[in-house]
PDB file of N, CA and C in Angstrom:
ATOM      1  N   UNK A   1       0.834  -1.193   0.000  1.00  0.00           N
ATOM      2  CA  UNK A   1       0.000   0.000   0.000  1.00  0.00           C
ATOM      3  C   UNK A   1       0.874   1.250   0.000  1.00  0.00           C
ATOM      4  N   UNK A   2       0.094   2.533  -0.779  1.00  0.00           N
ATOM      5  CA  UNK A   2       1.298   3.323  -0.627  1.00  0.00           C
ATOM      6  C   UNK A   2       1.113   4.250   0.676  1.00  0.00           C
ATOM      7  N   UNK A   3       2.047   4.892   1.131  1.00  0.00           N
ATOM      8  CA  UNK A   3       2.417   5.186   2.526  1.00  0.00           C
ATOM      9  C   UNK A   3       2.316   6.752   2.325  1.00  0.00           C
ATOM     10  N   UNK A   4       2.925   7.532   3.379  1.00  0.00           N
ATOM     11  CA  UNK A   4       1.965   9.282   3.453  1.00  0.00           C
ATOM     12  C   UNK A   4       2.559   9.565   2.212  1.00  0.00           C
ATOM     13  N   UNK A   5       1.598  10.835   2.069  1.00  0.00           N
ATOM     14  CA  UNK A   5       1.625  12.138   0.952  1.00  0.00           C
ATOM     15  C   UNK A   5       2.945  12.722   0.761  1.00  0.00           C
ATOM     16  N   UNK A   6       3.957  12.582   2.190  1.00  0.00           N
ATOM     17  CA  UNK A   6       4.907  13.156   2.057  1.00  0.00           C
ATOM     18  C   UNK A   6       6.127  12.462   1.337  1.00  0.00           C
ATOM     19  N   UNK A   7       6.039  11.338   1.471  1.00  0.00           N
ATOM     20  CA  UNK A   7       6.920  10.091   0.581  1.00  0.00           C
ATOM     21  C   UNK A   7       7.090  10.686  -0.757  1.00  0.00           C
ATOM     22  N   UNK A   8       5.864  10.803  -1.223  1.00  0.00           N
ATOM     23  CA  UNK A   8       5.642  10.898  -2.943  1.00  0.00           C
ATOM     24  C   UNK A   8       6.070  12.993  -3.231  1.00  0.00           C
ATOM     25  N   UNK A   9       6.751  12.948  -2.248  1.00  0.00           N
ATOM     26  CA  UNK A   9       6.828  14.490  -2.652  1.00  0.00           C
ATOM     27  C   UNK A   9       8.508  14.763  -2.088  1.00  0.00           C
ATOM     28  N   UNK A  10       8.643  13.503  -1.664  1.00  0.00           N
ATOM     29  CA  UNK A  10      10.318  13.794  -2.008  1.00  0.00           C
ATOM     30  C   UNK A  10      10.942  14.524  -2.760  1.00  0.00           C
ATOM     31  N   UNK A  11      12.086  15.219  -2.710  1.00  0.00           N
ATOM     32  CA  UNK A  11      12.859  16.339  -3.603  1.00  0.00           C
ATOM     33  C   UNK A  11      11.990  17.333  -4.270  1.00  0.00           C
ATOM     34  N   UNK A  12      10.926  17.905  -3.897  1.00  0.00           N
ATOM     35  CA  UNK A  12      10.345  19.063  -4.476  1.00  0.00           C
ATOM     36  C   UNK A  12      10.412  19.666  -3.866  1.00  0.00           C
ATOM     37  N   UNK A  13      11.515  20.138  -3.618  1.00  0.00           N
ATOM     38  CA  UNK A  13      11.469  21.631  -3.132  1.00  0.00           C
ATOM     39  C   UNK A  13      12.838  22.808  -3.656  1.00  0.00           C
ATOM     40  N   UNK A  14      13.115  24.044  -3.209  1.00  0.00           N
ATOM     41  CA  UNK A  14      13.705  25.036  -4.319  1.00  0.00           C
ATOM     42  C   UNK A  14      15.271  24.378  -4.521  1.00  0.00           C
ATOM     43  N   UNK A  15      15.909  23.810  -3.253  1.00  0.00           N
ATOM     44  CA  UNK A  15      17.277  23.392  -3.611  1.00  0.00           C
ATOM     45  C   UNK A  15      17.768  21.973  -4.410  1.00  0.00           C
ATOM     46  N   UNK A  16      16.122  21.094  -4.299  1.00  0.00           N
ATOM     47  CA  UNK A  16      16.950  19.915  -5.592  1.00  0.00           C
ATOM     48  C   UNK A  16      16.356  20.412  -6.904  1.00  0.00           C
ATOM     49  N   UNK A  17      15.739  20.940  -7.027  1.00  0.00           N
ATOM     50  CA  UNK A  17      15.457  21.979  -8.784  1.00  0.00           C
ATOM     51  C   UNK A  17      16.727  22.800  -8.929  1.00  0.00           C
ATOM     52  N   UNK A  18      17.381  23.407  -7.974  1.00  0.00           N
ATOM     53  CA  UNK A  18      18.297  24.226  -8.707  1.00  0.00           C
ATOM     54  C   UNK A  18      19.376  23.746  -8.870  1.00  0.00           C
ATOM     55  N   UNK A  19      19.802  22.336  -8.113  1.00  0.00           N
ATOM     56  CA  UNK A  19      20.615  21.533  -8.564  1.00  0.00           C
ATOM     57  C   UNK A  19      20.547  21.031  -9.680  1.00  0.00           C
ATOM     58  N   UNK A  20      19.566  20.210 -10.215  1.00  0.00           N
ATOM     59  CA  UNK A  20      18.608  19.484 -11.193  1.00  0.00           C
ATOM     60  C   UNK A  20      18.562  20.730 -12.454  1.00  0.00           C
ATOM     61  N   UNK A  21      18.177  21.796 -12.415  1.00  0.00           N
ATOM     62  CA  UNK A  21      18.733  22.650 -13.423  1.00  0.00           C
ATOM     63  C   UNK A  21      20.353  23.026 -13.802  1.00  0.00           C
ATOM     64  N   UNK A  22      21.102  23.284 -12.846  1.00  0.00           N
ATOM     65  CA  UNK A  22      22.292  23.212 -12.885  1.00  0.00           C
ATOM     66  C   UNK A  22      23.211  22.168 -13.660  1.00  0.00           C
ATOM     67  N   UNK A  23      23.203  20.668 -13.564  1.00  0.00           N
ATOM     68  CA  UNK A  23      22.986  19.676 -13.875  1.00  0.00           C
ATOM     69  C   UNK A  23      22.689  19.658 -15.110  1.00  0.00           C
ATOM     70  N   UNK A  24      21.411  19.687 -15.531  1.00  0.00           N
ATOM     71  CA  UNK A  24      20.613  20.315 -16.914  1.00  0.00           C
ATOM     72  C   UNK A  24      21.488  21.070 -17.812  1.00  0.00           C
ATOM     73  N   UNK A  25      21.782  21.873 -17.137  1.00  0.00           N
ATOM     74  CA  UNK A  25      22.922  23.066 -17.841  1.00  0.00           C
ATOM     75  C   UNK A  25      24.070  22.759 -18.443  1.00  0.00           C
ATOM     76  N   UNK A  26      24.981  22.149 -17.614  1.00  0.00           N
ATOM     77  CA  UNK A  26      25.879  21.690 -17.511  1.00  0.00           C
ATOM     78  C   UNK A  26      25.796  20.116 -18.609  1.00  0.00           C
ATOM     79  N   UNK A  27      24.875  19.634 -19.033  1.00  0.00           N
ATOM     80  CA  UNK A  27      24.963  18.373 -19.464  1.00  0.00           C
ATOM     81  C   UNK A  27      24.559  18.929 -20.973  1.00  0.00           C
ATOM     82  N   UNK A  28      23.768  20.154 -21.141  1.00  0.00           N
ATOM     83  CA  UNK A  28      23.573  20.596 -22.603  1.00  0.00           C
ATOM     84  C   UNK A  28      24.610  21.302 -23.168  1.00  0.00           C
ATOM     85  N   UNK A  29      25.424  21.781 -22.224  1.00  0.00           N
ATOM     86  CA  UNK A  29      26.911  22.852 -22.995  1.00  0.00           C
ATOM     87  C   UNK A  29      27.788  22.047 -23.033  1.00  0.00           C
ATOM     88  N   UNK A  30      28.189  20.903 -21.836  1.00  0.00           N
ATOM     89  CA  UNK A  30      28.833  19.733 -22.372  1.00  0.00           C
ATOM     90  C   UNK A  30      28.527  19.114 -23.802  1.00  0.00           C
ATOM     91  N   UNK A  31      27.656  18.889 -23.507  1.00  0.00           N
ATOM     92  CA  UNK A  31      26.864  18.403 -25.154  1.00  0.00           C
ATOM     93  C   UNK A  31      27.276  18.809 -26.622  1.00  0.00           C
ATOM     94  N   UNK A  32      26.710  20.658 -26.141  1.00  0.00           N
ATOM     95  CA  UNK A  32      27.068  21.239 -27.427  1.00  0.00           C
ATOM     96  C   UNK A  32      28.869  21.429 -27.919  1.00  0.00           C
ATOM     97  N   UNK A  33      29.531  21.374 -26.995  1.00  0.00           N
ATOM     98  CA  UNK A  33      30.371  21.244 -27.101  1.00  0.00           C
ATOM     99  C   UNK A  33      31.399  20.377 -27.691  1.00  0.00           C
ATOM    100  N   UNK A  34      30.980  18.921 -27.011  1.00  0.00           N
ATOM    101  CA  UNK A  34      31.374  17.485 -27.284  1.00  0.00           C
ATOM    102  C   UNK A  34      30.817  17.663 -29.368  1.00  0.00           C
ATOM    103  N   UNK A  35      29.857  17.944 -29.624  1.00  0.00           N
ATOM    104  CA  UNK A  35      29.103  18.283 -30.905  1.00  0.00           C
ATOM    105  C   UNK A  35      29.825  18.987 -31.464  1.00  0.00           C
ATOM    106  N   UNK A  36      30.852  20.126 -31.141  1.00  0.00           N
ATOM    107  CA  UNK A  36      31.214  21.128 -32.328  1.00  0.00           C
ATOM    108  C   UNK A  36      30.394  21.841 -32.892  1.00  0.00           C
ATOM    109  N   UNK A  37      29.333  22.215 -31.953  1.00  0.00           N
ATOM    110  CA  UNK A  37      28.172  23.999 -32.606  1.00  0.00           C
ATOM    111  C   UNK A  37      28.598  23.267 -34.134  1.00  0.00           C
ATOM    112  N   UNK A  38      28.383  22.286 -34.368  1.00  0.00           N
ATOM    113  CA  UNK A  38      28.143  22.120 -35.956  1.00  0.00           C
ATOM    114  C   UNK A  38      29.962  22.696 -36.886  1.00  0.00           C
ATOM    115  N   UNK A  39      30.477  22.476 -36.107  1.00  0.00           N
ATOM    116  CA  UNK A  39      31.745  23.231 -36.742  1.00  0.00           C
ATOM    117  C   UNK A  39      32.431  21.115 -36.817  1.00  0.00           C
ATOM    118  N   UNK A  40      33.610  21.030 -37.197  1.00  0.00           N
ATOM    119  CA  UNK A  40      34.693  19.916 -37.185  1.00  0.00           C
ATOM    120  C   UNK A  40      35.461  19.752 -36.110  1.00  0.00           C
ATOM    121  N   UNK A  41      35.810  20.949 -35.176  1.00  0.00           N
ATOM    122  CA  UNK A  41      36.372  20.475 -33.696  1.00  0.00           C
ATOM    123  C   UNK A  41      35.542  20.732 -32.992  1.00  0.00           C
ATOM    124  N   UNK A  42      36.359  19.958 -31.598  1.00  0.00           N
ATOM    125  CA  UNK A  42      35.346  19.769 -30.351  1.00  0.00           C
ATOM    126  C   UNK A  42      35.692  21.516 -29.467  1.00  0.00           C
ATOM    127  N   UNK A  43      34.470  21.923 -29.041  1.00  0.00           N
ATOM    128  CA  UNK A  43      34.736  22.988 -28.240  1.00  0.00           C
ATOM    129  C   UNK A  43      35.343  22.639 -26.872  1.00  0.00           C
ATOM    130  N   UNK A  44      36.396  22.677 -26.426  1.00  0.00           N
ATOM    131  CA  UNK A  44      36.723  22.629 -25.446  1.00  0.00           C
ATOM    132  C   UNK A  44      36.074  23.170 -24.225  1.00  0.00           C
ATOM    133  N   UNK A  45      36.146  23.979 -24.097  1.00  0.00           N
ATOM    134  CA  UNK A  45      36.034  25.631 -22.591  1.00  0.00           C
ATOM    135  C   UNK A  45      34.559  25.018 -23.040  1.00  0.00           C
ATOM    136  N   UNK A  46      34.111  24.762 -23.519  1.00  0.00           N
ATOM    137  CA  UNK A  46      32.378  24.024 -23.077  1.00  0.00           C
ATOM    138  C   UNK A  46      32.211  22.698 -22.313  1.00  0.00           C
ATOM    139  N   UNK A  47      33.047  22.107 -23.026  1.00  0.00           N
ATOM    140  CA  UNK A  47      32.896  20.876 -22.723  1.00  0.00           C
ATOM    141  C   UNK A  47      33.665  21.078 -21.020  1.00  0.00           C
ATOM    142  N   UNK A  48      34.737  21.797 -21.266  1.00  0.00           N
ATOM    143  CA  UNK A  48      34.819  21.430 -19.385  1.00  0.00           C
ATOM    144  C   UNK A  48      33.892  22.683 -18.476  1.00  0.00           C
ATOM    145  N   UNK A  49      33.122  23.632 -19.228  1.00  0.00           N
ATOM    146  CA  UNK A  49      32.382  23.996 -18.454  1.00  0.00           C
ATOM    147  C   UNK A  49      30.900  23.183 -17.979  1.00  0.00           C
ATOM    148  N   UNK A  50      30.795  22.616 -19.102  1.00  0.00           N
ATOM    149  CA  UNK A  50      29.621  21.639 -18.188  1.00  0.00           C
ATOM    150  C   UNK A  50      29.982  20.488 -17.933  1.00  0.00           C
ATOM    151  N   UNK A  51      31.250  19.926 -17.819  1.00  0.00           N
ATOM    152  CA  UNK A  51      31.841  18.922 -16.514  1.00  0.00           C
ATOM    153  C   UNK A  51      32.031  19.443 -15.162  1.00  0.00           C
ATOM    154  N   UNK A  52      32.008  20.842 -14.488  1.00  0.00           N
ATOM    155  CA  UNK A  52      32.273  21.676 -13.866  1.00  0.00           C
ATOM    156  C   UNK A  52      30.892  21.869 -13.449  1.00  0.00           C
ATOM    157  N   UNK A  53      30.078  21.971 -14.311  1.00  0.00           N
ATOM    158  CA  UNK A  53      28.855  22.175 -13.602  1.00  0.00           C
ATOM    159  C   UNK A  53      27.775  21.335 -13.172  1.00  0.00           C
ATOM    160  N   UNK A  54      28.498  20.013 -13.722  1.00  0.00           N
ATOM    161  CA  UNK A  54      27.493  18.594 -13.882  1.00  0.00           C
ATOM    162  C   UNK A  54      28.352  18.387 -12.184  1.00  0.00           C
ATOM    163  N   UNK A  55      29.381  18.497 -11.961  1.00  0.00           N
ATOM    164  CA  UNK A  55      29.957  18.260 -10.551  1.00  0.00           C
ATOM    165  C   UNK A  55      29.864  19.105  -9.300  1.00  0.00           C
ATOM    166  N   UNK A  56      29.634  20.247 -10.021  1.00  0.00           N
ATOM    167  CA  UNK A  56      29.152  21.156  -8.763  1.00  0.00           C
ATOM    168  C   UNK A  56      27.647  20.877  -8.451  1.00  0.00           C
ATOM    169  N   UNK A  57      26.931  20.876  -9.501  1.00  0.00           N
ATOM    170  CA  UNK A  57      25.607  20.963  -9.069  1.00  0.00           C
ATOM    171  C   UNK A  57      25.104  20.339  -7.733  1.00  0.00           C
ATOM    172  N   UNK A  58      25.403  19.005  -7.596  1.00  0.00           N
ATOM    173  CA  UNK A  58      25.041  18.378  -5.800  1.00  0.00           C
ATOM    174  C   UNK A  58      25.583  19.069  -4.765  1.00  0.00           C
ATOM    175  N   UNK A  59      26.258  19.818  -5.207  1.00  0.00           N
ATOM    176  CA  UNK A  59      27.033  20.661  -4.289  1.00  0.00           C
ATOM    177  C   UNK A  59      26.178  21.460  -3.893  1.00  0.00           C
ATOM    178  N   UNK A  60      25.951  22.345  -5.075  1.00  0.00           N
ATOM    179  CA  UNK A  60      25.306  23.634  -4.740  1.00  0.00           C
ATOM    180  C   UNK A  60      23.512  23.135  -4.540  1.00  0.00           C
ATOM    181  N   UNK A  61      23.709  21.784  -4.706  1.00  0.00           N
ATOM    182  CA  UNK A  61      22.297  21.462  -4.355  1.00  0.00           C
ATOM    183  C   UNK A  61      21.580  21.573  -2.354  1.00  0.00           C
ATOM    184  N   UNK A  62      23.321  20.581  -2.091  1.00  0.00           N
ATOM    185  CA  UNK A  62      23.427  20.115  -0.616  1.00  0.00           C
ATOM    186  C   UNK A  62      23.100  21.659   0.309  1.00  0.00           C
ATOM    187  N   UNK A  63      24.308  22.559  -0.074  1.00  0.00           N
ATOM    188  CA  UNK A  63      24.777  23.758  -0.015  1.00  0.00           C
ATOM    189  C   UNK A  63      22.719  24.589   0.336  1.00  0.00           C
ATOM    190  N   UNK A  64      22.076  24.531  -0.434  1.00  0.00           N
ATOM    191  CA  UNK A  64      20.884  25.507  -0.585  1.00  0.00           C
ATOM    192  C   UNK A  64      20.423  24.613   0.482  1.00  0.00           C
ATOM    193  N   UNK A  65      20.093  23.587   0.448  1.00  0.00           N
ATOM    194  CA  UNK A  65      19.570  22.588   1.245  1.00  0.00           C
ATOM    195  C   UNK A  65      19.535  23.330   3.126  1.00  0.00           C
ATOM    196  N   UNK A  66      21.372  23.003   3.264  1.00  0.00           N
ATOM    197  CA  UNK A  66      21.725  23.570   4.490  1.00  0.00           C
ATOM    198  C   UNK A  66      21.150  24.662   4.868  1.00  0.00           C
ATOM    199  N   UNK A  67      21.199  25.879   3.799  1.00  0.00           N
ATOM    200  CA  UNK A  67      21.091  27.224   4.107  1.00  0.00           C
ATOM    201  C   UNK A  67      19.385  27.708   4.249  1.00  0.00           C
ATOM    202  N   UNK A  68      18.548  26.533   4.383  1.00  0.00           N
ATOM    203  CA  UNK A  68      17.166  26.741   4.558  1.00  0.00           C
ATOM    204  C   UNK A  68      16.144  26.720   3.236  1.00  0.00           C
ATOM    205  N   UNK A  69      16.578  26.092   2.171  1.00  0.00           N
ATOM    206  CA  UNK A  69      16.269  25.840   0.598  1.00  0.00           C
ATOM    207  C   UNK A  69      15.187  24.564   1.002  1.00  0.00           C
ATOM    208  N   UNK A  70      16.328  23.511   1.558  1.00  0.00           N
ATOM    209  CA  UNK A  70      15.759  22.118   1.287  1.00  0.00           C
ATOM    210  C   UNK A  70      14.090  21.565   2.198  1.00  0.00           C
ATOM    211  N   UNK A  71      14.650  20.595   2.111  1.00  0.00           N
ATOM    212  CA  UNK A  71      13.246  19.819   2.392  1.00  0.00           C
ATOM    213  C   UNK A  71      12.219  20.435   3.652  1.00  0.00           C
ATOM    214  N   UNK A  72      12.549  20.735   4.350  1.00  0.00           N
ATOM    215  CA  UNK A  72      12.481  20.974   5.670  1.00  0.00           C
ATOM    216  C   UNK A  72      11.187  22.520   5.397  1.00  0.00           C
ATOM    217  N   UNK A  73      11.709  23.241   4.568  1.00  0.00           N
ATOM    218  CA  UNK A  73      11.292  24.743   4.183  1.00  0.00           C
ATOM    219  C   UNK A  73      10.292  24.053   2.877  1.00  0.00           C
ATOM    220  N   UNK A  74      10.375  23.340   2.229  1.00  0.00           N
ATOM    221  CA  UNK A  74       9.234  22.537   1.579  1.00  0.00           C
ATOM    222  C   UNK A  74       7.925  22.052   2.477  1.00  0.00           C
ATOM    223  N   UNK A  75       8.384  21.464   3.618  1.00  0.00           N
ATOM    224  CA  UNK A  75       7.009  20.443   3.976  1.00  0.00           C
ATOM    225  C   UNK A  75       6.588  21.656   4.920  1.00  0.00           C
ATOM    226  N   UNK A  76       7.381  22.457   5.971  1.00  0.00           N
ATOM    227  CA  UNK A  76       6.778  23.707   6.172  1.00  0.00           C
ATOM    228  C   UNK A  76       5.611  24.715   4.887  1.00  0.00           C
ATOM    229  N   UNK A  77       5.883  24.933   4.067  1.00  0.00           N
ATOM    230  CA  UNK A  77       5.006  25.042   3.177  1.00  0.00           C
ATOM    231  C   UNK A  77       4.237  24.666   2.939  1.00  0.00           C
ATOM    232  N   UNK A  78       4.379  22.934   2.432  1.00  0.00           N
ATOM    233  CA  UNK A  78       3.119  22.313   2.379  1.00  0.00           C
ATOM    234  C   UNK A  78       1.749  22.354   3.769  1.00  0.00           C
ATOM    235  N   UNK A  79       2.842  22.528   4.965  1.00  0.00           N
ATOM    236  CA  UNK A  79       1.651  22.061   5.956  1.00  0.00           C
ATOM    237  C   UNK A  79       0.882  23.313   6.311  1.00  0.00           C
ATOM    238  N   UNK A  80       1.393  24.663   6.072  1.00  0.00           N
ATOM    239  CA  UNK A  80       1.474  25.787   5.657  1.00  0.00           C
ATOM    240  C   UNK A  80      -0.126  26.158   5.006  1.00  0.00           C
ATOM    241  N   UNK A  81       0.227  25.575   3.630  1.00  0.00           N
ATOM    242  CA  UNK A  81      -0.911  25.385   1.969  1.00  0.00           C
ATOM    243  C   UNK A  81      -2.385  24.382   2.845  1.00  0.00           C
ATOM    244  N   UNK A  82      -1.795  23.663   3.495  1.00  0.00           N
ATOM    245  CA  UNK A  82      -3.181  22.545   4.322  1.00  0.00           C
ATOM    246  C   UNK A  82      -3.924  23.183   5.218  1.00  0.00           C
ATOM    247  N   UNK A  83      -2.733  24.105   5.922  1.00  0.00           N
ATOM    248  CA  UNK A  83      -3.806  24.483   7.187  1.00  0.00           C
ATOM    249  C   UNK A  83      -3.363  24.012   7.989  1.00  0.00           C
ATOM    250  N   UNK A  84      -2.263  22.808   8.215  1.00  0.00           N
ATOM    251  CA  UNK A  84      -1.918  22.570   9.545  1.00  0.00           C
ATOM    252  C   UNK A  84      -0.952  22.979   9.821  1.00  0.00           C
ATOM    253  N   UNK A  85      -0.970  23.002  11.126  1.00  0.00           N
ATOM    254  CA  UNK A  85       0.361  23.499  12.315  1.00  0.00           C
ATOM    255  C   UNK A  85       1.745  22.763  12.283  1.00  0.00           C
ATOM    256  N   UNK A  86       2.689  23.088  12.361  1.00  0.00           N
ATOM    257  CA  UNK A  86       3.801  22.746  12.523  1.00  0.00           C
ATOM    258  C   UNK A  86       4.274  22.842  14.082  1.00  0.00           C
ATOM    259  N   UNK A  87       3.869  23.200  14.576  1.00  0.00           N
ATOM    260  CA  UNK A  87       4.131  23.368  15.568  1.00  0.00           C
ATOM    261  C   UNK A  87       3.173  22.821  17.219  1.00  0.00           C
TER     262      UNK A  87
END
């Protein structure tokens, strides 16, 4: 059976999206890079900028997390949006 509301709402909140975009970022300029913008060589300074950013991102994910981003400032919200108390 499935178990609380809060299970299924894992990682939604502002610091694993901005990791998860970061990430995102980092994996499409890698990309375009690894590709050659359509040219015959590989772009370098792309390609290690989104290895750089594909590795920071958990970082700066953890990082928002700590600083009052993560989960914690999510389910406050949610209980917030319900009507119930946290307290």
């Amino acid at each position: 059976m499935a178990g609380s509301h809060e299970e299924h709402e894992y990682g939604q909140n502002i610091a694993s999206w901005v990791a998860i975009l970061i990430c995102f970022a980092g994996f499409v300029l890698g990309g375009l890079g690894a590709v050659g913008l359509g040219s015959d060589s590989l772009h370098w300074p792309l390609i290690w900028t989104g290895i750089v950013l594909i590795v920071l991102s958990p970082i700066v994910g953890l990082a928002l997390g700590k600083s009052g981003f993560g989960e914690e400032r999510a389910r406050a919200k949610r209980a917030e949006k319900l009507g119930l108390h946290t307290r």
